[in-house]
N, C-alpha and C. Protein backbone atom coordinates (compact mmCIF):
# COMPACT_ATOMS: atom_id res chain seq x y z
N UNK A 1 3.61 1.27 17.85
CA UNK A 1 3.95 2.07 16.68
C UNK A 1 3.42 3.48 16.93
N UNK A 2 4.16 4.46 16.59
CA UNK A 2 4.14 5.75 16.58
C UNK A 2 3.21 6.76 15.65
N UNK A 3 2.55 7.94 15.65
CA UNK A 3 1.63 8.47 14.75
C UNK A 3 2.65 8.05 13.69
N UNK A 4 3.62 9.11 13.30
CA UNK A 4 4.63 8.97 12.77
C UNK A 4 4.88 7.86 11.74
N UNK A 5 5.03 6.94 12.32
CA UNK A 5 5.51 5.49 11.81
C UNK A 5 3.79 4.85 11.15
N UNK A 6 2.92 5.45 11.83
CA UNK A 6 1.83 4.65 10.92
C UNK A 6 1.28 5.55 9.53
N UNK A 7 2.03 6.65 9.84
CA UNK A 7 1.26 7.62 8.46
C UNK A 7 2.69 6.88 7.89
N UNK A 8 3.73 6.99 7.97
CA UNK A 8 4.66 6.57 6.96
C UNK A 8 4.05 5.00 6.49
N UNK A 9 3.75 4.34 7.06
CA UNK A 9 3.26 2.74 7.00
C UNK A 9 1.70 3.19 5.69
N UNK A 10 0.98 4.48 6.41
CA UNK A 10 -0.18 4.44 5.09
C UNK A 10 0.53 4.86 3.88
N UNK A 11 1.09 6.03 4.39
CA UNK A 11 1.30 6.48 3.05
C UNK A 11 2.29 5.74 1.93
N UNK A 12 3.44 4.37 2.66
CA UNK A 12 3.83 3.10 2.19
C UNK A 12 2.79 2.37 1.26
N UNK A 13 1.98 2.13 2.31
CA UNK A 13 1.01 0.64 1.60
C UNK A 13 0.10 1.61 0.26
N UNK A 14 -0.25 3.24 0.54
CA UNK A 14 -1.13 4.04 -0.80
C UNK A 14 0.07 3.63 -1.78
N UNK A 15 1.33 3.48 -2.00
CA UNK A 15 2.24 4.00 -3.18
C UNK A 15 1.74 2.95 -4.29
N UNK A 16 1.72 1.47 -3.90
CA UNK A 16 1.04 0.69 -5.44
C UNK A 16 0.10 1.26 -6.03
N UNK A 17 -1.16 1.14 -5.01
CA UNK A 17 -2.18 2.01 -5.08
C UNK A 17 -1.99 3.18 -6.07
N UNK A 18 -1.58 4.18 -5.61
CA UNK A 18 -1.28 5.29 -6.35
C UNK A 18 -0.79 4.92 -7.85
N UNK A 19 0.74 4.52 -7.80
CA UNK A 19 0.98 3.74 -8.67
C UNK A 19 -0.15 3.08 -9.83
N UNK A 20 -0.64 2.31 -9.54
CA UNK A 20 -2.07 1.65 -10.58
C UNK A 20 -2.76 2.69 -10.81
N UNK A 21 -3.26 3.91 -10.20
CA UNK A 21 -4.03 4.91 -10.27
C UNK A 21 -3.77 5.80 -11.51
N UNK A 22 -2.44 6.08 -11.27
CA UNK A 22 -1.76 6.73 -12.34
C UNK A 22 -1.83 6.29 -13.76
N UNK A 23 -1.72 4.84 -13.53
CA UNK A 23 -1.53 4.03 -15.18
C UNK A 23 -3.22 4.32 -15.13
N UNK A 24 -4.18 3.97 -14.52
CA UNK A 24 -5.59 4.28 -14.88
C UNK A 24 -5.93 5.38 -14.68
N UNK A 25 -5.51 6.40 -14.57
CA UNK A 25 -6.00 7.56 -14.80
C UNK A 25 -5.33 7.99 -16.35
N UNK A 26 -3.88 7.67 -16.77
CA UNK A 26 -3.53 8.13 -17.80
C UNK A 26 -4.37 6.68 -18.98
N UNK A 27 -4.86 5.82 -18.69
CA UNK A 27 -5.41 5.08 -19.70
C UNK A 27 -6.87 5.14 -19.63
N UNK A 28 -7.17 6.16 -19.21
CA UNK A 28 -8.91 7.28 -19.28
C UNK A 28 -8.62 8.35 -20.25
N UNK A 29 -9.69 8.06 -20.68
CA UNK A 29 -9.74 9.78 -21.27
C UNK A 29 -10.14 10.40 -20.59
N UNK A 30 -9.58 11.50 -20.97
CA UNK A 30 -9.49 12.67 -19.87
C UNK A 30 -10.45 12.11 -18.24
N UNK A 31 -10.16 11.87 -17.78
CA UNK A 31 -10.48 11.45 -16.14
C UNK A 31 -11.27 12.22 -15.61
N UNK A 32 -12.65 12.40 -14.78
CA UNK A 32 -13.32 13.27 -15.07
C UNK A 32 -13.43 13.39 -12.82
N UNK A 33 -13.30 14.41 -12.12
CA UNK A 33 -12.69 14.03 -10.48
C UNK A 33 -14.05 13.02 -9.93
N UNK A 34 -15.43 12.89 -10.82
CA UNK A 34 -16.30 11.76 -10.17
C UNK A 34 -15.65 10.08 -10.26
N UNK A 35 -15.03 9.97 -10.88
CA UNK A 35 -14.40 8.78 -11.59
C UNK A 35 -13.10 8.50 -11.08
N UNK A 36 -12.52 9.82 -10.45
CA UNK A 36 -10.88 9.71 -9.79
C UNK A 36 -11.44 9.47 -8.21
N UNK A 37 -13.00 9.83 -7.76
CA UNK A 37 -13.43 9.55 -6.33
C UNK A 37 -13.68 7.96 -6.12
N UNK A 38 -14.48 7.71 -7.22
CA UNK A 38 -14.89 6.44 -7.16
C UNK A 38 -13.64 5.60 -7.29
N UNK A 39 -12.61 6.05 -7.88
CA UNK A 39 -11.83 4.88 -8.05
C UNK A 39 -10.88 4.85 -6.82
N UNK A 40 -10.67 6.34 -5.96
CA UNK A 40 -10.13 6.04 -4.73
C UNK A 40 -11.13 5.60 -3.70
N UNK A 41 -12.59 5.81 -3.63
CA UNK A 41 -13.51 5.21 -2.76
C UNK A 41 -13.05 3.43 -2.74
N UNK A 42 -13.02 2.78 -4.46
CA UNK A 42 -13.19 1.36 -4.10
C UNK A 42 -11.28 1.20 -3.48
N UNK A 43 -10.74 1.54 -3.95
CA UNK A 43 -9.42 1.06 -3.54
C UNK A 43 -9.07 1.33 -2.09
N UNK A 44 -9.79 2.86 -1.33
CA UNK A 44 -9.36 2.88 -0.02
C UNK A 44 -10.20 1.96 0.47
N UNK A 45 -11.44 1.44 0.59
CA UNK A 45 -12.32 0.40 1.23
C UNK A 45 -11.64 -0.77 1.34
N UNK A 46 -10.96 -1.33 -0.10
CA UNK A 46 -9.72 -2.05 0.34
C UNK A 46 -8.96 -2.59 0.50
N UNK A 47 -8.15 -1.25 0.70
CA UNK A 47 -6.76 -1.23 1.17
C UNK A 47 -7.17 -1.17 2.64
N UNK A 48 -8.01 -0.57 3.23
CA UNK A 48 -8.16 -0.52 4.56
C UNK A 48 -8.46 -2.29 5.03
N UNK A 49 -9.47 -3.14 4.61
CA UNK A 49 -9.92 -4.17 5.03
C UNK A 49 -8.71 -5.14 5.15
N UNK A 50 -7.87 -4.99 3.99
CA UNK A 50 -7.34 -6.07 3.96
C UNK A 50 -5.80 -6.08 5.02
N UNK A 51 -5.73 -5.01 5.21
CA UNK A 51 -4.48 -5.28 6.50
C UNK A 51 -5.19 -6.09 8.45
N UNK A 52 -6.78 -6.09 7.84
CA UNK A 52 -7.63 -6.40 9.15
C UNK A 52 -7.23 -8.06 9.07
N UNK A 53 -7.59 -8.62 8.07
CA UNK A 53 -7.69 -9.86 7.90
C UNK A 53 -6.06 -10.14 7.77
N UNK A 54 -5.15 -9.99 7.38
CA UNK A 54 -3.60 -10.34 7.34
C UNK A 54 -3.55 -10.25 9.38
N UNK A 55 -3.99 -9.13 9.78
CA UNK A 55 -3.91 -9.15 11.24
C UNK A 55 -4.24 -10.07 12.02
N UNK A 56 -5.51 -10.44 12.06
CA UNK A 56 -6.16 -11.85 12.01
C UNK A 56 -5.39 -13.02 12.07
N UNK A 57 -5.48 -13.39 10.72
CA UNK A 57 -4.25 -14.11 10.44
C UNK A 57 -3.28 -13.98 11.37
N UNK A 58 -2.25 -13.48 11.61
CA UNK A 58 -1.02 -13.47 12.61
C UNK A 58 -1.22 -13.28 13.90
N UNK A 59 -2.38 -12.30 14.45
CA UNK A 59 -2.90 -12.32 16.19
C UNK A 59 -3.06 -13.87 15.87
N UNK A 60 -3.30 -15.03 15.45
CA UNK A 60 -4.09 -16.85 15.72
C UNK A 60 -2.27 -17.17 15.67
N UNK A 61 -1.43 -16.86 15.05
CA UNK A 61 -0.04 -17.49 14.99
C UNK A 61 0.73 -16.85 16.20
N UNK A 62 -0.04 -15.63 16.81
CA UNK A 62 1.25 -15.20 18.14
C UNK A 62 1.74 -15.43 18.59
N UNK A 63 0.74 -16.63 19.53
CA UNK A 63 1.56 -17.32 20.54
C UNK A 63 2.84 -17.93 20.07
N UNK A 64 2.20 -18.73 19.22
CA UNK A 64 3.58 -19.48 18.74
C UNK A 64 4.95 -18.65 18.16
N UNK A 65 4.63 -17.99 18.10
CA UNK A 65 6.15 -16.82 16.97
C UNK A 65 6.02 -15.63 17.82
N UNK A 66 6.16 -15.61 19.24
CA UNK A 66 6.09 -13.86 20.04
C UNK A 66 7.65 -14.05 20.86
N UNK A 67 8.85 -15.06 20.70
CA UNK A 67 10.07 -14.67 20.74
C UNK A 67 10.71 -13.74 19.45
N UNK A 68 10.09 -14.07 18.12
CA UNK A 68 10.86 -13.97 16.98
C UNK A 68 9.75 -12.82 16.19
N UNK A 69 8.78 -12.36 16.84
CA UNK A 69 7.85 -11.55 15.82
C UNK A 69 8.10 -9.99 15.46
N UNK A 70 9.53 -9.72 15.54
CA UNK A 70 10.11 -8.45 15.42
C UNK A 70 10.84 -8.91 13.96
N UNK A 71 11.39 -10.21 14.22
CA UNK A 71 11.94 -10.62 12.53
C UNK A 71 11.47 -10.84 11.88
N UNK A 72 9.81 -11.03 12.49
CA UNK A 72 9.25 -11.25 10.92
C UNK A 72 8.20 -9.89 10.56
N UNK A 73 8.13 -8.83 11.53
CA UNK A 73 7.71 -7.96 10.70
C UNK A 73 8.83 -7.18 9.95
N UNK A 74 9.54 -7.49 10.76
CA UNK A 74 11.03 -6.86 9.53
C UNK A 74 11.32 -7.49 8.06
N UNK A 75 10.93 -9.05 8.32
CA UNK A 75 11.27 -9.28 7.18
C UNK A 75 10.03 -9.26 6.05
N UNK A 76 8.71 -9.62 6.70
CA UNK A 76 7.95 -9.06 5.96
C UNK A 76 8.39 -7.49 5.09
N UNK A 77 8.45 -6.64 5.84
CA UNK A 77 7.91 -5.07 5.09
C UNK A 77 9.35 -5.09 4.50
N UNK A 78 10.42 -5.62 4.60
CA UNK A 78 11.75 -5.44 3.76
C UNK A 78 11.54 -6.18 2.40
N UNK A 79 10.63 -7.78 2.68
CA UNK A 79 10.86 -8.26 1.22
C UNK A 79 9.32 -7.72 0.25
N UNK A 80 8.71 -6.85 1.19
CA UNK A 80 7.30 -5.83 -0.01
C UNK A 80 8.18 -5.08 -0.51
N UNK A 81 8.85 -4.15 0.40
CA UNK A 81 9.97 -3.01 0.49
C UNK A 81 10.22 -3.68 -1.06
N UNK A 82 11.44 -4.49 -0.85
CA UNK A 82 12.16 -5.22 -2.09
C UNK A 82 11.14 -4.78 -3.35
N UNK A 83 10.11 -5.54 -3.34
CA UNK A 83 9.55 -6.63 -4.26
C UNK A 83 8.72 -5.14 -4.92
N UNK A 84 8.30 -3.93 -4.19
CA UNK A 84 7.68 -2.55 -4.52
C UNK A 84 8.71 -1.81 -5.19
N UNK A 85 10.40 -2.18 -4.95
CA UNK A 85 11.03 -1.13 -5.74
C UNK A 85 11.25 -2.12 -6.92
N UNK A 86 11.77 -3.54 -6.99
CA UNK A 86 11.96 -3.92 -7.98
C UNK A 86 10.82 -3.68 -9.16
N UNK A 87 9.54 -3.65 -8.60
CA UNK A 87 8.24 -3.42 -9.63
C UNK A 87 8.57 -1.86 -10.57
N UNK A 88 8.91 -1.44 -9.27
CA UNK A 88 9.33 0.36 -9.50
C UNK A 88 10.38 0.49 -10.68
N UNK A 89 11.40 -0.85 -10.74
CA UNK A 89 12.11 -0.67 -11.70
C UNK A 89 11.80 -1.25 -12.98
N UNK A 90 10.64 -1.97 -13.19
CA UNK A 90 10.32 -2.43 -13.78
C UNK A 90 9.83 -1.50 -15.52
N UNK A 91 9.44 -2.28 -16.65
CA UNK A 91 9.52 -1.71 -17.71
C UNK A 91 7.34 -1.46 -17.45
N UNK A 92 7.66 0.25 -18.00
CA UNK A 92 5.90 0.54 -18.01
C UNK A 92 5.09 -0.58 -19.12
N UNK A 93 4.04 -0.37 -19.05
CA UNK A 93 3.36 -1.30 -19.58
C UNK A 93 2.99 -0.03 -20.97
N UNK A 94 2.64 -0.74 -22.05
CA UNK A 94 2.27 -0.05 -23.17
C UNK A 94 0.85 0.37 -23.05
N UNK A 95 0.43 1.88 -23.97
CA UNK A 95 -0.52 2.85 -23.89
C UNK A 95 -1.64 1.75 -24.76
N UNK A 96 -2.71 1.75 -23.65
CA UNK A 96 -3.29 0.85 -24.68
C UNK A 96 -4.91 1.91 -25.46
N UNK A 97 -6.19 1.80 -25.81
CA UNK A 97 -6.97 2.26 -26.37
C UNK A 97 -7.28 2.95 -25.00
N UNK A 98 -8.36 4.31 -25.12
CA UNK A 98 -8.75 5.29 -23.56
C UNK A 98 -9.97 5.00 -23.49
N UNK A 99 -10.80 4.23 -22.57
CA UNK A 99 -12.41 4.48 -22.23
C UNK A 99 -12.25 5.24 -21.28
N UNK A 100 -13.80 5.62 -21.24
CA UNK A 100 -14.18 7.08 -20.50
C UNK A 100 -14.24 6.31 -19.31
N UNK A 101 -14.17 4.71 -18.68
CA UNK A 101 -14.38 4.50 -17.03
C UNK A 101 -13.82 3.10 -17.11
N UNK A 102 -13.56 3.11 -15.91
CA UNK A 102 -13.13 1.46 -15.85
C UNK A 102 -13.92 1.13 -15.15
N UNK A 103 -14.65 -0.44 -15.18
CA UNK A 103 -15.38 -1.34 -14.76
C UNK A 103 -15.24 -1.67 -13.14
N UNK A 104 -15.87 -1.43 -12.67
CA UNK A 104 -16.28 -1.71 -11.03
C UNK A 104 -15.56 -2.76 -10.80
N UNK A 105 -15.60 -4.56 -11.68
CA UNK A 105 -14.95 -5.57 -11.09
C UNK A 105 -13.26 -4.80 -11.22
N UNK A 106 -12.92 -4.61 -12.34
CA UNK A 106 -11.68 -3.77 -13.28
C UNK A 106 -11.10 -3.25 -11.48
N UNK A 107 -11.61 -2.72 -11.51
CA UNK A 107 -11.10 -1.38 -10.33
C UNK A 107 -10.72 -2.39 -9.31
N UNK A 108 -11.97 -3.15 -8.89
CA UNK A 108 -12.08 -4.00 -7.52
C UNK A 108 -10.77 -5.10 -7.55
N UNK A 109 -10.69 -5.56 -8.50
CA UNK A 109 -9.60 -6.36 -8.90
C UNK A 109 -8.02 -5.74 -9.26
N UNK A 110 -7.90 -4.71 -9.44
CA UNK A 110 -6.62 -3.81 -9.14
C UNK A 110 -6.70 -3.48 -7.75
N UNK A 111 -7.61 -3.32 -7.06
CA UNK A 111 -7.46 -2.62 -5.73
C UNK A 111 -6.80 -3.93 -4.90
N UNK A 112 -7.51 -5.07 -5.00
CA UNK A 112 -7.20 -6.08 -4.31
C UNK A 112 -5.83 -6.88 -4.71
N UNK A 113 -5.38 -6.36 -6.06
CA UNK A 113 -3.95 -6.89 -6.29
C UNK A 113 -2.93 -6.18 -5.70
N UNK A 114 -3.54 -4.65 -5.44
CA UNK A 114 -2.28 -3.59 -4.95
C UNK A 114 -2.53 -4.04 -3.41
N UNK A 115 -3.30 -4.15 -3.24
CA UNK A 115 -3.34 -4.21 -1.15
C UNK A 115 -3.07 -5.47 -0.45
N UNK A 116 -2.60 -6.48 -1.49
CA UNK A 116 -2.06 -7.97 -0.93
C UNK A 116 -1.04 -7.77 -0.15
N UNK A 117 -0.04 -6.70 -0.57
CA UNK A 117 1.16 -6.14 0.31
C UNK A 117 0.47 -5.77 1.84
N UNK A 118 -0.52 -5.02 1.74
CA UNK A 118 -1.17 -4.58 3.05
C UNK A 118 -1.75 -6.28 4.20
N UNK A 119 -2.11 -6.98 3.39
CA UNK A 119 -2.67 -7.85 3.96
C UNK A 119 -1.63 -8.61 4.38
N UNK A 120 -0.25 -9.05 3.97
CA UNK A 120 1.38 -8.59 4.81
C UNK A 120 1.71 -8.24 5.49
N UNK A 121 1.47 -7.07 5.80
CA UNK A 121 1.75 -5.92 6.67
C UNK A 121 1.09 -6.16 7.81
N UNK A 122 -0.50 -6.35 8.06
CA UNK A 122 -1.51 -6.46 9.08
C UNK A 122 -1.16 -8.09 9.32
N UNK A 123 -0.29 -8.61 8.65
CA UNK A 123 -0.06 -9.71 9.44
C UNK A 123 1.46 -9.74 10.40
N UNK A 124 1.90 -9.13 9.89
CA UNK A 124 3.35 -8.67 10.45
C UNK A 124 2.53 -7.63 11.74
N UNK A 125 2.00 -6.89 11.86
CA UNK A 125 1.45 -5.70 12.74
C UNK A 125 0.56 -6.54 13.73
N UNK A 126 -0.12 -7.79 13.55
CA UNK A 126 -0.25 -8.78 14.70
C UNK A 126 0.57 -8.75 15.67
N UNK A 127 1.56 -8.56 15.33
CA UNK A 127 3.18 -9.26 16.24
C UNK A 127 3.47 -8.33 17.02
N UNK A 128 3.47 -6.57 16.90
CA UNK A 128 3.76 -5.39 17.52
C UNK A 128 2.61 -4.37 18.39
N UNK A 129 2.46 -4.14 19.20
CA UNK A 129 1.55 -3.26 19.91
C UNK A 129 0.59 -2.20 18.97
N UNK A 130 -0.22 -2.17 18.28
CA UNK A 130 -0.26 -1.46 17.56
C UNK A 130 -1.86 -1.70 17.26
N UNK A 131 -2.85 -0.03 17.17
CA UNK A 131 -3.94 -0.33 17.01
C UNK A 131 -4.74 -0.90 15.77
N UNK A 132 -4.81 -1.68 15.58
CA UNK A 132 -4.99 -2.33 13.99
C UNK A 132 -6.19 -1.54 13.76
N UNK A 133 -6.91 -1.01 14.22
CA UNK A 133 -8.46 -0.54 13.59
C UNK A 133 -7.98 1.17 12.67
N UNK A 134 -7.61 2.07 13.56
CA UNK A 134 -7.04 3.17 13.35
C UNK A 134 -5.81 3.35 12.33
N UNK A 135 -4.92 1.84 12.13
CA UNK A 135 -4.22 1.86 11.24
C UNK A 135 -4.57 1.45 10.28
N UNK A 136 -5.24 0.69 10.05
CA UNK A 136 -6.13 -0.14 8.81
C UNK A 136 -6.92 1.61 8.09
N UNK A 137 -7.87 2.27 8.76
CA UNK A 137 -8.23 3.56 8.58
C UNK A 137 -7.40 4.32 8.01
N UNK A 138 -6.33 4.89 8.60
CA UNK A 138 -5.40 5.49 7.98
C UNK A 138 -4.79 5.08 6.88
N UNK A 139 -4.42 4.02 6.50
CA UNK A 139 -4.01 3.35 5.34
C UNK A 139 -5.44 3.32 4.46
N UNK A 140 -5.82 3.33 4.36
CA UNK A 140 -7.80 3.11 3.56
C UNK A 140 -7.64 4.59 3.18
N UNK A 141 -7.35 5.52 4.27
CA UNK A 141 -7.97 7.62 3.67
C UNK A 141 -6.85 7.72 3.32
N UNK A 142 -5.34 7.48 3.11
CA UNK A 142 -4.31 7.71 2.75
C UNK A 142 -4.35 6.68 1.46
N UNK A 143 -5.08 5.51 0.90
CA UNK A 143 -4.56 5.18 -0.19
C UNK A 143 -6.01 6.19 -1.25
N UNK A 144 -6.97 6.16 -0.25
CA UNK A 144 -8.23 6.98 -1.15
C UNK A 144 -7.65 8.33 -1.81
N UNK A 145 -7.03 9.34 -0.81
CA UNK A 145 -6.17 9.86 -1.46
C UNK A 145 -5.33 10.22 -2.48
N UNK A 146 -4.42 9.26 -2.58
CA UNK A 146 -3.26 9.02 -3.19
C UNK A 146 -3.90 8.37 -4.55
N UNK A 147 -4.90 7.36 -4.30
CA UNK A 147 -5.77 7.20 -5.57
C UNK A 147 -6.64 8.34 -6.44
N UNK A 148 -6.79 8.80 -5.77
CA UNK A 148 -7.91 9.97 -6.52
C UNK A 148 -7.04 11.16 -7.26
N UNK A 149 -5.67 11.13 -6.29
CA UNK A 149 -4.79 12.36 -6.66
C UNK A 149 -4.16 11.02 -8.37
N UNK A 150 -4.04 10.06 -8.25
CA UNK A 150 -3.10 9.92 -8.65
C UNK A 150 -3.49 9.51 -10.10
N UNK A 151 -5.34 9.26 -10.05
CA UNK A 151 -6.25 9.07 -11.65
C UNK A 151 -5.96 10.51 -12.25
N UNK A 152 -6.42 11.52 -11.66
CA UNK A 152 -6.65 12.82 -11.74
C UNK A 152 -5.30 13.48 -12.50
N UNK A 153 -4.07 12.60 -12.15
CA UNK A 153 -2.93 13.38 -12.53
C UNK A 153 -2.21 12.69 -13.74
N UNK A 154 -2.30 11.13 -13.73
CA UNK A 154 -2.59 10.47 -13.94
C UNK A 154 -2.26 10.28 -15.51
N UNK A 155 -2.79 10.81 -16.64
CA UNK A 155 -2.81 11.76 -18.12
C UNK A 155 -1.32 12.91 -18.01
N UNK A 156 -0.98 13.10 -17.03
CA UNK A 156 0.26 13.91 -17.35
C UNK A 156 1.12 13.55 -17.04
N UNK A 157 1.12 12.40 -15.43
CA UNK A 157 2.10 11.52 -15.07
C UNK A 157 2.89 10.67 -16.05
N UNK A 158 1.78 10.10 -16.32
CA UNK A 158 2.19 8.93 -16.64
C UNK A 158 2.59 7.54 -16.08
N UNK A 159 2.84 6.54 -16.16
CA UNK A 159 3.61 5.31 -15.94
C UNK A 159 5.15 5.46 -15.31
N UNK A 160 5.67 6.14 -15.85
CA UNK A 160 7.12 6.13 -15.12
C UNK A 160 7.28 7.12 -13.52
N UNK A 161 6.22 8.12 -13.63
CA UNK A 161 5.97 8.99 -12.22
C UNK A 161 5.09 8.21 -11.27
N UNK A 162 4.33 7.18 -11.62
CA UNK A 162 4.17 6.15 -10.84
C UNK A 162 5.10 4.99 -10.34
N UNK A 163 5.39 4.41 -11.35
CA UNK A 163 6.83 3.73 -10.81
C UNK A 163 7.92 4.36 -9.80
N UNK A 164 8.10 5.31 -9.74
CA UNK A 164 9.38 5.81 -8.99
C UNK A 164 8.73 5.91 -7.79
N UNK A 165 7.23 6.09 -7.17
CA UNK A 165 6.22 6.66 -6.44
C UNK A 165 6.82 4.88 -5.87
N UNK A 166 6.11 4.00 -6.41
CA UNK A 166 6.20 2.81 -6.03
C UNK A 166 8.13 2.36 -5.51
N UNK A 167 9.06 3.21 -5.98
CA UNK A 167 10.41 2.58 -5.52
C UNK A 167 9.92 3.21 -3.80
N UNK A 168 9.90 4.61 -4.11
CA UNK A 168 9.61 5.33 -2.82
C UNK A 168 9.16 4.78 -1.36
N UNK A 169 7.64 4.32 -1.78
CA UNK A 169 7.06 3.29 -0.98
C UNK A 169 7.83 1.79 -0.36
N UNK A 170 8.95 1.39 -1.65
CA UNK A 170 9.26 0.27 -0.69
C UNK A 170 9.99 0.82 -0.01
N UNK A 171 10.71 1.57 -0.02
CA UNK A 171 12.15 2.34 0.75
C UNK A 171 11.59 2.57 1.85
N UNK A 172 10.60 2.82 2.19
CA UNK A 172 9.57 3.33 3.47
C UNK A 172 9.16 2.17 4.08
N UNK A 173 9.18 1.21 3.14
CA UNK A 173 8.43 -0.25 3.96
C UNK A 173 9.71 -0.47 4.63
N UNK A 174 10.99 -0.89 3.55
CA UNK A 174 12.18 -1.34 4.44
C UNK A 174 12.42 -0.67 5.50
N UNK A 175 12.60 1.09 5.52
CA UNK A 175 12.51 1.88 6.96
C UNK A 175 11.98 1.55 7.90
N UNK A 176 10.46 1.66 7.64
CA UNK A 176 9.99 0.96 9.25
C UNK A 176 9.84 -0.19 9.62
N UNK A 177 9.92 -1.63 8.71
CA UNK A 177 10.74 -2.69 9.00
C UNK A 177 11.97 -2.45 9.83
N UNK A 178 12.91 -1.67 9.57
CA UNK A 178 14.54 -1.66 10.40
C UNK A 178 13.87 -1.12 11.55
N UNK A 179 13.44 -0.09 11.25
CA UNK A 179 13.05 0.90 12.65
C UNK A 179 11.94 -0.18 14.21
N UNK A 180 11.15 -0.85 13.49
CA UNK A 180 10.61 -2.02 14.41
C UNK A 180 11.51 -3.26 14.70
N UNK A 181 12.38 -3.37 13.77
CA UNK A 181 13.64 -4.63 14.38
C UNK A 181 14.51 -3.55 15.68
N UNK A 182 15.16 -2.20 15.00
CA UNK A 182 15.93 -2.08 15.89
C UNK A 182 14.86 -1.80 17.73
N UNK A 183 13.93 -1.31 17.46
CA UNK A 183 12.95 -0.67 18.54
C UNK A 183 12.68 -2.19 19.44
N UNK A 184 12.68 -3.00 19.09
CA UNK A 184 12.96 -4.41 19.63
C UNK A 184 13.90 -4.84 19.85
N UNK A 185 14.98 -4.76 19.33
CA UNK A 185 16.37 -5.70 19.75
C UNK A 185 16.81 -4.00 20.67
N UNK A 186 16.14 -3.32 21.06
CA UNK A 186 16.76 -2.33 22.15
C UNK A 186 17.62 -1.17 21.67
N UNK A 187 17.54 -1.05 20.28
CA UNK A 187 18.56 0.11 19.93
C UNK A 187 18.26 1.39 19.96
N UNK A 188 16.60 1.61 19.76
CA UNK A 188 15.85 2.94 19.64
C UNK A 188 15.13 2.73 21.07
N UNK A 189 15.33 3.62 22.05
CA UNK A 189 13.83 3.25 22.95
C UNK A 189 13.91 5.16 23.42
């Protein structure tokens, strides 16, 4: 995998991320940038870990699936792809009461619901040449990012500028899904 193809792959797996950020930054009062750090600190920690362990996971299945492991990272990142825009189309959730912070488990437990897709991904990325340490990283400072930008903005966004953020992201998953099927079946070299 290519610089290229792995910043598109972080900046993919940040969009839930971001996404949730947004609904918790606009369901803060006013969001204060110590509170938009912390909440991208716990979510990039991980979003980064958990594409290690999905990797894991699939480097122990290689042997067995290394004729066919181009179809299944394709079909992996096509049915997140899917399953990230259908969310994207999905109806926002209602404005509920504003505390000044959300709860450490609160956070830890959104972070780990948005990065299940990642832990997908690092299992699909078993299958392809690709440095899992440096990409796991990049996906971790690219969702910290995208989290911190996205509490911070978050109060003006809203819910629906997150959602579309999230169609975005799958469209990017399905991309470099195709782009690693065709780069295997010989069409791109």
């Amino acid at each position: 995998m290519n610089i290229a193809s792995t910043l598109l792959l972080a900046v993919a797996m940040s969009t839930d991320a971001f996404a949730a950020a947004v609904g918790k930054g606009a369901a803060l009062h006013r969001p204060h940038l110590r509170e938009a750090l912390r909440t991208g600190l716990i979510f990039g920690i991980i979003e980064a870990s958990t594409p290690l362990v999905g990797w894991a996971l699939g480097r122990a299945a290689a042997p067995y699936v290394e004729s066919w492991d181009h179809w299944i990272a394709f079909g992996l990142l096509t049915l997140l792809g899917l399953r990230m825009i259908r969310s994207g189309f999905g109806t926002p959730e209602p404005e509920t009461q504003k505390p000044e912070r959300h709860s450490l488990w609160l956070l830890a437990l959104t972070g780990f619901a948005t990065s299940l897709d990642a832990m997908a991904v690092g299992a699909g990325l078993a299958f392809i040449d690709v440095n899992i340490l440096s990409t796991a990283a990049t996906i971790g400072l690219a969702t910290m990012v995208m989290v911190t930008l996205g509490v911070m903005v978050g109060r003006f966004l809203g819910a629906v500028a997150g959602q579309r953020a999230e169609i975005g992201g799958g469209v990017i998953l399905i991309v470099i899904g195709s782009v690693i099927l065709a780069e295997h079946l010989g069409f791109m070299r």
